[in-house]
C-alpha atoms as a PDB file:
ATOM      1  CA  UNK A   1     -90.147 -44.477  93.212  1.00  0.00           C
ATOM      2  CA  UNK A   2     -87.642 -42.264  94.447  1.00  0.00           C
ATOM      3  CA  UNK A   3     -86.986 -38.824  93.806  1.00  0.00           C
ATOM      4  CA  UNK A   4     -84.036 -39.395  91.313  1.00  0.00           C
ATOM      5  CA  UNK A   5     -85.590 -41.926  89.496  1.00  0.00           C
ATOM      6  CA  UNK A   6     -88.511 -39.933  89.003  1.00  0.00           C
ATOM      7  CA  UNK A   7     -86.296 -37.029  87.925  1.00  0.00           C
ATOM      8  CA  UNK A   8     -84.681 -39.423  85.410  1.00  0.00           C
ATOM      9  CA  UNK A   9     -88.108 -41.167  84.304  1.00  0.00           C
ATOM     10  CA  UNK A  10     -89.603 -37.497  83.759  1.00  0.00           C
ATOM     11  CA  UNK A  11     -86.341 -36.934  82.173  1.00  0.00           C
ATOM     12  CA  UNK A  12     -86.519 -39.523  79.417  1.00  0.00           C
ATOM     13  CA  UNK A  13     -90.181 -38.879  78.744  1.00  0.00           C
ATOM     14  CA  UNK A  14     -89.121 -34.926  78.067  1.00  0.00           C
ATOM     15  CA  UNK A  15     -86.804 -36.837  75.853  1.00  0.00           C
ATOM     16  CA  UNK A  16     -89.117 -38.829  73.826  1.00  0.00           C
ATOM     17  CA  UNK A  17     -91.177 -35.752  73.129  1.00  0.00           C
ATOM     18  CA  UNK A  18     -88.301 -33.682  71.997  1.00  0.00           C
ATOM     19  CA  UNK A  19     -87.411 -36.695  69.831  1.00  0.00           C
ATOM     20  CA  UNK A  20     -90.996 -36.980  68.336  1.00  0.00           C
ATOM     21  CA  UNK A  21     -91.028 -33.002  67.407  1.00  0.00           C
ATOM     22  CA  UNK A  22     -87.345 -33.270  66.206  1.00  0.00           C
ATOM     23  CA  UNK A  23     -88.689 -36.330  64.052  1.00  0.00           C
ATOM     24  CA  UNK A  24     -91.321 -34.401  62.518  1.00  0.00           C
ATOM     25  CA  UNK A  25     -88.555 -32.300  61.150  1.00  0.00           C
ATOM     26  CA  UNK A  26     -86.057 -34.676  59.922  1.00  0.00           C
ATOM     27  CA  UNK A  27     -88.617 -36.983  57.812  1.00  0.00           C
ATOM     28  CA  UNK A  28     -89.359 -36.630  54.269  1.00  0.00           C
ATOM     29  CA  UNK A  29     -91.484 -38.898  52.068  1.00  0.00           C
ATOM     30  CA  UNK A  30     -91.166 -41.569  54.953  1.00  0.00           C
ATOM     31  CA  UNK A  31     -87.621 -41.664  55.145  1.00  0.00           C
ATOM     32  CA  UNK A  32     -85.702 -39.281  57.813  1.00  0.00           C
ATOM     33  CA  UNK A  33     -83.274 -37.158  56.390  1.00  0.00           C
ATOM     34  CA  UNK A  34     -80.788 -34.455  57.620  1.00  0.00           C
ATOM     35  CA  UNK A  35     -81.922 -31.320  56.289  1.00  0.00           C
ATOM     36  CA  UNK A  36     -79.563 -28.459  55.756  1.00  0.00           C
ATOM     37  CA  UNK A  37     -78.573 -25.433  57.824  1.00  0.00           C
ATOM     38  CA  UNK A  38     -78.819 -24.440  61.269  1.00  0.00           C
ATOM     39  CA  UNK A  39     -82.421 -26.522  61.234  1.00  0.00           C
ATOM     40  CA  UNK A  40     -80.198 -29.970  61.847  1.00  0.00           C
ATOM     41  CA  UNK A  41     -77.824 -28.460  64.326  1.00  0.00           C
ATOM     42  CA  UNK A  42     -80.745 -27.308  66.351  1.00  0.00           C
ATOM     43  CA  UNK A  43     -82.708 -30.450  66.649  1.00  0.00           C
ATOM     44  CA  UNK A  44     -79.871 -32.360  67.685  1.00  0.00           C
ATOM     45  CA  UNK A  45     -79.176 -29.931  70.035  1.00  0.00           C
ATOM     46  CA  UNK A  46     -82.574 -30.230  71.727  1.00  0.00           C
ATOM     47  CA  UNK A  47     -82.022 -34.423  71.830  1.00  0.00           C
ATOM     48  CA  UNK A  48     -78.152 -33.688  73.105  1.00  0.00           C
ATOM     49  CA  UNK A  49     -79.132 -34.469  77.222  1.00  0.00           C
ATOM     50  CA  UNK A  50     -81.272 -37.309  77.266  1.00  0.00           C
ATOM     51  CA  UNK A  51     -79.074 -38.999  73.856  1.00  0.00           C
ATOM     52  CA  UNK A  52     -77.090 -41.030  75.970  1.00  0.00           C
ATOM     53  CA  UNK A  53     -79.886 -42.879  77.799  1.00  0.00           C
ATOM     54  CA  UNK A  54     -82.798 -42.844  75.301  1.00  0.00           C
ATOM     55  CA  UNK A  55     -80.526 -44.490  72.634  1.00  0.00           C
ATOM     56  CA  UNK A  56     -80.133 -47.282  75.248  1.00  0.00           C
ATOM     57  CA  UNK A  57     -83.343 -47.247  77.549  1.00  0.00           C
ATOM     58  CA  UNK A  58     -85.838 -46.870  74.368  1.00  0.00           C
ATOM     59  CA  UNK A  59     -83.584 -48.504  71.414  1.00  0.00           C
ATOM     60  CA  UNK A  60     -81.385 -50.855  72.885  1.00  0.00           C
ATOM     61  CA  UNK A  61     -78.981 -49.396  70.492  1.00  0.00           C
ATOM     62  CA  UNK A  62     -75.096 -50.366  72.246  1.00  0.00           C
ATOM     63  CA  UNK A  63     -71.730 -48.658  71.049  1.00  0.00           C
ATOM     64  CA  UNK A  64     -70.217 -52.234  72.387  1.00  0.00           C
ATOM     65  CA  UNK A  65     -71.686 -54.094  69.392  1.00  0.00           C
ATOM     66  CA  UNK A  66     -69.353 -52.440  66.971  1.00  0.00           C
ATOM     67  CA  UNK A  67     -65.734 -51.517  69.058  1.00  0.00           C
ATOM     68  CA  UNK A  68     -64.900 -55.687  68.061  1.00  0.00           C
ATOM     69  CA  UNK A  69     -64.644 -54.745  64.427  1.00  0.00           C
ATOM     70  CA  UNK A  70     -62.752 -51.068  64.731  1.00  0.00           C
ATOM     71  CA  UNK A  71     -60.355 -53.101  67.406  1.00  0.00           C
ATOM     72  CA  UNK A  72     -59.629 -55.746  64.734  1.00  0.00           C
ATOM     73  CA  UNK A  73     -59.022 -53.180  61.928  1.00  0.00           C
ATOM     74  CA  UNK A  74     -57.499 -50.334  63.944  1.00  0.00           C
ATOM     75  CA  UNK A  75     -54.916 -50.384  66.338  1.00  0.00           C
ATOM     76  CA  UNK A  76     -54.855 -47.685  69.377  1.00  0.00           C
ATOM     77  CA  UNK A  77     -52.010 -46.086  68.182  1.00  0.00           C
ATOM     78  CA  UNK A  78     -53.406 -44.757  64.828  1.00  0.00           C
ATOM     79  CA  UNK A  79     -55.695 -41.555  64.111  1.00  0.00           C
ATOM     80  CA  UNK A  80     -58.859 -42.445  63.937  1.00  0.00           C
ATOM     81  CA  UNK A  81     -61.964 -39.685  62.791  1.00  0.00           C
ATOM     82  CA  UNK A  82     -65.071 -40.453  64.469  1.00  0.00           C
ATOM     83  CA  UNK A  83     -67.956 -38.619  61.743  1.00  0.00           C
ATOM     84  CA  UNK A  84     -70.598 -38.199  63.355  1.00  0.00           C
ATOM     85  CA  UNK A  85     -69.556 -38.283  67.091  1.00  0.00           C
ATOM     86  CA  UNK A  86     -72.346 -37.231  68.482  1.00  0.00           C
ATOM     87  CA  UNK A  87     -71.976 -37.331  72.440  1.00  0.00           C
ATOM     88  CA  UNK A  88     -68.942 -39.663  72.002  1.00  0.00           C
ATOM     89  CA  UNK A  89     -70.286 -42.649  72.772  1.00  0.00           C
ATOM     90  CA  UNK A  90     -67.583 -44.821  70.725  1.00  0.00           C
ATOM     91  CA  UNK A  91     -64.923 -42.420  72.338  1.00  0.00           C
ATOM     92  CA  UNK A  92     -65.882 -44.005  75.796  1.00  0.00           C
ATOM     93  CA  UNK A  93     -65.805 -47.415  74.702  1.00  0.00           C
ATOM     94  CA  UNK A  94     -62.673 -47.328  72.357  1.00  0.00           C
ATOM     95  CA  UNK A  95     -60.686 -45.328  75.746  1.00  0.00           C
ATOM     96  CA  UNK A  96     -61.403 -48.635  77.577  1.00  0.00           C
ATOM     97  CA  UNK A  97     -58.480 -50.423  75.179  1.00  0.00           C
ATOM     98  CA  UNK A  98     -56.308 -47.339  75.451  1.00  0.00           C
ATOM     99  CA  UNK A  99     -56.971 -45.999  71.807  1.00  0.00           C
ATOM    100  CA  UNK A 100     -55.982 -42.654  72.566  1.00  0.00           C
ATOM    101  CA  UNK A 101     -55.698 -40.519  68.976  1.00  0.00           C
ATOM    102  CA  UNK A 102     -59.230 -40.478  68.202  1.00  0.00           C
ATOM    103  CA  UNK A 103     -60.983 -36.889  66.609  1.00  0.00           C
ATOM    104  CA  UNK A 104     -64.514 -36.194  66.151  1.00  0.00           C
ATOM    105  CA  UNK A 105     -67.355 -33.888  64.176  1.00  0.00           C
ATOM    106  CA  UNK A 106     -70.814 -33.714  64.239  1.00  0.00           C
ATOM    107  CA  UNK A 107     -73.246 -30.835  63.090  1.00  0.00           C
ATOM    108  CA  UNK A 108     -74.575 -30.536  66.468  1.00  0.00           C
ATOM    109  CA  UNK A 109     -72.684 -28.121  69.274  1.00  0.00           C
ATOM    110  CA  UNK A 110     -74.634 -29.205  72.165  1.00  0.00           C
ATOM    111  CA  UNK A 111     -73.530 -33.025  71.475  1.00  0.00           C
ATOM    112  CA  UNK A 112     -69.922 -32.112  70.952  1.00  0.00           C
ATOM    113  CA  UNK A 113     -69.721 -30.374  74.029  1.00  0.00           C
ATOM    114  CA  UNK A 114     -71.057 -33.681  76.010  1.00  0.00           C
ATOM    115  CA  UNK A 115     -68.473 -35.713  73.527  1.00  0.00           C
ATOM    116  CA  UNK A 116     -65.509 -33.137  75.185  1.00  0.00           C
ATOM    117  CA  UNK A 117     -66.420 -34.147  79.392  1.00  0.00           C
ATOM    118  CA  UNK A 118     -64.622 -37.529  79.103  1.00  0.00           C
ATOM    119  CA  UNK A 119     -61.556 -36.135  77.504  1.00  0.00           C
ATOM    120  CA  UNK A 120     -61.346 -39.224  75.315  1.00  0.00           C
ATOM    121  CA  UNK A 121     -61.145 -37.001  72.094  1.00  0.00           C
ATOM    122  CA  UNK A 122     -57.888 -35.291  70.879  1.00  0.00           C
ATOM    123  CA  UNK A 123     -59.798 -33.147  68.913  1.00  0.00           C
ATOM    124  CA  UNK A 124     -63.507 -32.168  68.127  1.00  0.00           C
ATOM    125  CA  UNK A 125     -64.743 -29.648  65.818  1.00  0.00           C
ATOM    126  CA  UNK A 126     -68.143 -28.468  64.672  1.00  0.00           C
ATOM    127  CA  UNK A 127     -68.673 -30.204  60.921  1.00  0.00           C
ATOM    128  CA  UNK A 128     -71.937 -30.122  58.445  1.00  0.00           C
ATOM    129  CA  UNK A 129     -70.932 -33.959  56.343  1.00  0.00           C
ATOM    130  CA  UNK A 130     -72.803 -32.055  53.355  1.00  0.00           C
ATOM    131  CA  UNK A 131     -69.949 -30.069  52.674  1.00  0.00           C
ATOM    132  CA  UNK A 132     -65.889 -30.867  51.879  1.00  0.00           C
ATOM    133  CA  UNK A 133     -64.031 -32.157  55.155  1.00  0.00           C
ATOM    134  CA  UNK A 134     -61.441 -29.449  56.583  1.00  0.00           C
ATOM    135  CA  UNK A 135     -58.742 -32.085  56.359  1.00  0.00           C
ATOM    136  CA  UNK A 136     -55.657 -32.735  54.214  1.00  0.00           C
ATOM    137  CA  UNK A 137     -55.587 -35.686  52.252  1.00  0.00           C
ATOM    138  CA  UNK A 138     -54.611 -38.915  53.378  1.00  0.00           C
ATOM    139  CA  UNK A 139     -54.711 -37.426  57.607  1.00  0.00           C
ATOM    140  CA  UNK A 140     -56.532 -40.388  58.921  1.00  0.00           C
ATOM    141  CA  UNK A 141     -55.515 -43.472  59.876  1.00  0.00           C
ATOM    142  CA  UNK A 142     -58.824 -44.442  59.332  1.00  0.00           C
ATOM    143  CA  UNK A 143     -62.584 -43.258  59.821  1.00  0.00           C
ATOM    144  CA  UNK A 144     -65.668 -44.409  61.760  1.00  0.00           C
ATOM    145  CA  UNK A 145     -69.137 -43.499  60.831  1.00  0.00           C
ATOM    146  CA  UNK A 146     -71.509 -45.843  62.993  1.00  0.00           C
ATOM    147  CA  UNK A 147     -75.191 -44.635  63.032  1.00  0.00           C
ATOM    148  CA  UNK A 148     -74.284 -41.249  60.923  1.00  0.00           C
ATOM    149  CA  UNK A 149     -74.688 -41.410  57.248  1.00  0.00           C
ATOM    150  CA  UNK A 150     -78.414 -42.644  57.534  1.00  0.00           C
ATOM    151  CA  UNK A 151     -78.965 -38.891  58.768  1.00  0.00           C
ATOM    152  CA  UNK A 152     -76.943 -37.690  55.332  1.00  0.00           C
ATOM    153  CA  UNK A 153     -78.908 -37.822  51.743  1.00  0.00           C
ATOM    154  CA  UNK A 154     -75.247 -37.178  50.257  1.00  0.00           C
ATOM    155  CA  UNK A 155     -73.375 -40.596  49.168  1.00  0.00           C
ATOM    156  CA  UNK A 156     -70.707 -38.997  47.780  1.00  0.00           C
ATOM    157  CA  UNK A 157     -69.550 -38.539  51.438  1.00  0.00           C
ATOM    158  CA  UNK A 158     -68.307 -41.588  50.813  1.00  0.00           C
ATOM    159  CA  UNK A 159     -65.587 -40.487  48.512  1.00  0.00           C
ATOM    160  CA  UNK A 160     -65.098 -37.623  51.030  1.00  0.00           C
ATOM    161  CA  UNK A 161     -63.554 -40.260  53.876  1.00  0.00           C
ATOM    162  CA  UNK A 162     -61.748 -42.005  51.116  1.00  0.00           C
ATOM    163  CA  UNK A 163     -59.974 -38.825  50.377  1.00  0.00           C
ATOM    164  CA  UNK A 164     -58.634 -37.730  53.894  1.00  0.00           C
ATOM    165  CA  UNK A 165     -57.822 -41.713  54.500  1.00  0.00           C
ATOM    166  CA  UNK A 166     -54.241 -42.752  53.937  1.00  0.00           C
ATOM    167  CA  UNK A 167     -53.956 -45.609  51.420  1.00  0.00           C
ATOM    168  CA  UNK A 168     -54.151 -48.669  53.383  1.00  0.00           C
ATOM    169  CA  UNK A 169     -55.839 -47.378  56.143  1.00  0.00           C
ATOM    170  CA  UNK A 170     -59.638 -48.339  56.628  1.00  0.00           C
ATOM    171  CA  UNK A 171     -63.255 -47.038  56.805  1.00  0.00           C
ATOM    172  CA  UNK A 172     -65.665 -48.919  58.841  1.00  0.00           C
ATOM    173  CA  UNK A 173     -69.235 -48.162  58.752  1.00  0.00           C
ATOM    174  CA  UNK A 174     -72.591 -49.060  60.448  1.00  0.00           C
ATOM    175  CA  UNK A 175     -75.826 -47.635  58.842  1.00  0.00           C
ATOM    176  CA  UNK A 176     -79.553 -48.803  58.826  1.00  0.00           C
ATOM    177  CA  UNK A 177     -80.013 -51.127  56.010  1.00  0.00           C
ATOM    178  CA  UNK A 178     -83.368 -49.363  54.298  1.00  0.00           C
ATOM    179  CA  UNK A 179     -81.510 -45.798  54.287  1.00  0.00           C
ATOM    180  CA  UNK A 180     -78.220 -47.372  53.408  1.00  0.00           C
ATOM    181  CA  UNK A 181     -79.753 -48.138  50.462  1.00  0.00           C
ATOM    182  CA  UNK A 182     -82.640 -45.416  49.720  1.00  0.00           C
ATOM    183  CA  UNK A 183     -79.732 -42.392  50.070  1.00  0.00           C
ATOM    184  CA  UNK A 184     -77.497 -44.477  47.419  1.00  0.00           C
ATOM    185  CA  UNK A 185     -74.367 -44.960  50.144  1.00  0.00           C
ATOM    186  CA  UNK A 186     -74.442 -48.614  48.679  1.00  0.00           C
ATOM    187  CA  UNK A 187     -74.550 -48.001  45.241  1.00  0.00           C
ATOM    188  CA  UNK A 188     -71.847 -45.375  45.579  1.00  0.00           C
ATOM    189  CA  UNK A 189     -69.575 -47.661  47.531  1.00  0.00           C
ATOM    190  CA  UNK A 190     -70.011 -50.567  45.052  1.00  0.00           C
ATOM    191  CA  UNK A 191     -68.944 -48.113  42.412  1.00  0.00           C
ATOM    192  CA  UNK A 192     -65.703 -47.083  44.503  1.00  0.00           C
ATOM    193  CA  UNK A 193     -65.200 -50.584  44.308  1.00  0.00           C
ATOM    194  CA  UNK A 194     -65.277 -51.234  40.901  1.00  0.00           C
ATOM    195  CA  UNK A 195     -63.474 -48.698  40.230  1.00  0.00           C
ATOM    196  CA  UNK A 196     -60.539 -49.695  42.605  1.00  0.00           C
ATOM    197  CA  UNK A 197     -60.670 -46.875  45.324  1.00  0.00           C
ATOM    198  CA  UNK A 198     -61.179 -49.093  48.002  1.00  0.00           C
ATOM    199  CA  UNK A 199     -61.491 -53.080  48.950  1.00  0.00           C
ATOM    200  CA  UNK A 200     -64.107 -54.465  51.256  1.00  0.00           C
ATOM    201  CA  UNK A 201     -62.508 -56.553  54.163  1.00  0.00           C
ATOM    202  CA  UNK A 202     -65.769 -57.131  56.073  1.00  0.00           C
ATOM    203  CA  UNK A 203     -69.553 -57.276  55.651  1.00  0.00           C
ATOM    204  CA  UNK A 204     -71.792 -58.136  58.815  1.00  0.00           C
ATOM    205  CA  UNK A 205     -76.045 -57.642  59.032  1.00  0.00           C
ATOM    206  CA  UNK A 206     -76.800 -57.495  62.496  1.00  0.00           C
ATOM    207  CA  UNK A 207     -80.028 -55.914  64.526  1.00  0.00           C
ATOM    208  CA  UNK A 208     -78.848 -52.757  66.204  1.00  0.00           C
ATOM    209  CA  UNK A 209     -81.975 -51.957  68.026  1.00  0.00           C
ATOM    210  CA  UNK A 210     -82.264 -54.763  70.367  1.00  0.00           C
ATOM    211  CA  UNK A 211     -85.515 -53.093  72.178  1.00  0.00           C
ATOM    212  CA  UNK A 212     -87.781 -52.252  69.351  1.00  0.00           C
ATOM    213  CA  UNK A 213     -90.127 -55.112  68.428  1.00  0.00           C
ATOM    214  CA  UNK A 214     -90.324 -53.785  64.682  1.00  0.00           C
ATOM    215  CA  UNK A 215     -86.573 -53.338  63.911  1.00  0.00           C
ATOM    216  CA  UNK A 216     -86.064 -57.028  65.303  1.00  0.00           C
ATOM    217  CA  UNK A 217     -88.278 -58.373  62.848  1.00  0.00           C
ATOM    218  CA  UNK A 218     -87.743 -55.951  59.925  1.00  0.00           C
ATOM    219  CA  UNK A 219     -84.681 -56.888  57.961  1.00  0.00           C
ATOM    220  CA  UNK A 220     -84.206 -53.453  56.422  1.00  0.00           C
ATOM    221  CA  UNK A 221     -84.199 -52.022  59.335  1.00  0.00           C
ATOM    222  CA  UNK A 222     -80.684 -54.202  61.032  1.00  0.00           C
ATOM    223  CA  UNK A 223     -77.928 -52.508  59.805  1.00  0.00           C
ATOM    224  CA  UNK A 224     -75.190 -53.106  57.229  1.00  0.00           C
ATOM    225  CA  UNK A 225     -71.537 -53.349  59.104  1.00  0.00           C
ATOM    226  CA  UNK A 226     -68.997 -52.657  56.773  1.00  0.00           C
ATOM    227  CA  UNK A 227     -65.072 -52.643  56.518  1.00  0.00           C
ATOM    228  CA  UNK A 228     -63.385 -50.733  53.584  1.00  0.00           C
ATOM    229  CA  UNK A 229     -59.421 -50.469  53.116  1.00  0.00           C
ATOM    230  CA  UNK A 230     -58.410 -47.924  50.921  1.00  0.00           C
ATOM    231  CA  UNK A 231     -56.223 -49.263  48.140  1.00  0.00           C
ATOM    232  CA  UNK A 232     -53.017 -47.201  46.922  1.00  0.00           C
END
């Protein structure tokens, strides 16, 4: 083995046991959760250099399998907020088809600061999703949220994005089934619905973690791809 790739391989296994300490912090009652404060913001900090390649090495986890559905609902030309950017992996991918006006926050400093090398981002800023958005209403074009709001035991985030979205724009997210569901994200949106906030345009299951033998054959743990356009 060479000297980089044992650099890299000793890399990724400092990784894994940042990620397995971080995990013991961000679980509760079997579920992980995103607990409030500085405590977050510091364990994603920790995961922030190895993010990139663990999510893809370990997981199998691809920003590719969702830039389809944001190119057939977005066009490059529109602002788009990207909650939850983390290291701006959907930044890279959406740059590839010129979409240019994309903004980003996460909770996490370190992340944000790997999110800013590619220069893909108009704009990022340091955001905690438990609190209001520091946008006017109806700024977006429309939001993506791919990964996040399994992280965020606060569904009313929900009506959050639907308030800085301009009517007709969109809202496409891409959560783990199980904490979809546990947090009450679906029950929340299936109230906006009824209650004619918003419209669902598209609804995809698909297996996100292409690596892990258990999320392949554990249905609640594909996620839940989902396209909402908010109505006027």
């Amino acid at each position: 083995m060479s000297q980089q790739k044992s650099e890299d391989f000793m890399n990724l296994e400092e990784f894994r046991n940042r990620y397995s300490d971080a995990s013991e912090t961000l679980f509760k009652d079997g579920i992980e959760y995103s607990v409030l404060g500085n405590e977050t913001q510091d364990e994603y900090d920790l995961l922030a250099d190895y993010y990139d390649v663990f999510m893809r090495e370990e997981f199998g986890w691809y920003p590719e399998y969702i830039i389809p559905i944001i190119r057939k609902f977005v066009f490059p030309h529109q602002l788009i907020l990207d909650a939850g950017v983390g290291t701006g992996l959907i930044g890279q991918e959406l740059a590839r088809y010129n979409y240019k006006r994309l903004w980003g926050i996460d909770i996490s400093t370190q992340m944000l600061e790997k999110a800013k090398t590619d220069g893909n981002y108009e704009c990022l800023n340091w955001a905690d999703l438990y609190k209001p958005l520091a946008f006017e209403d109806n700024f977006f074009d429309a939001i993506i949220s791919i990964g996040v709001l399994i992280h965020v035991n606060h569904p009313q985030l929900l009506r959050e994005f639907l308030r800085v979205t301009k009517r007709g724009g969109h809202i496409i997210l891409a959560n783990r089934i199980d904490r979809f569901r546990a947090f009450g994200f679906m029950d929340e949106a299936e109230k906006m619905t009824n209650e004619g906030l918003w419209k669902s345009l598209y609804h995809n299951i698909k297996n996100y973690c292409t690596n892990m033998t258990e999320y392949i054959n554990t249905p609640d743990l594909h996620y839940t791809e989902d396209v909402y356009q908010v109505l006027e």
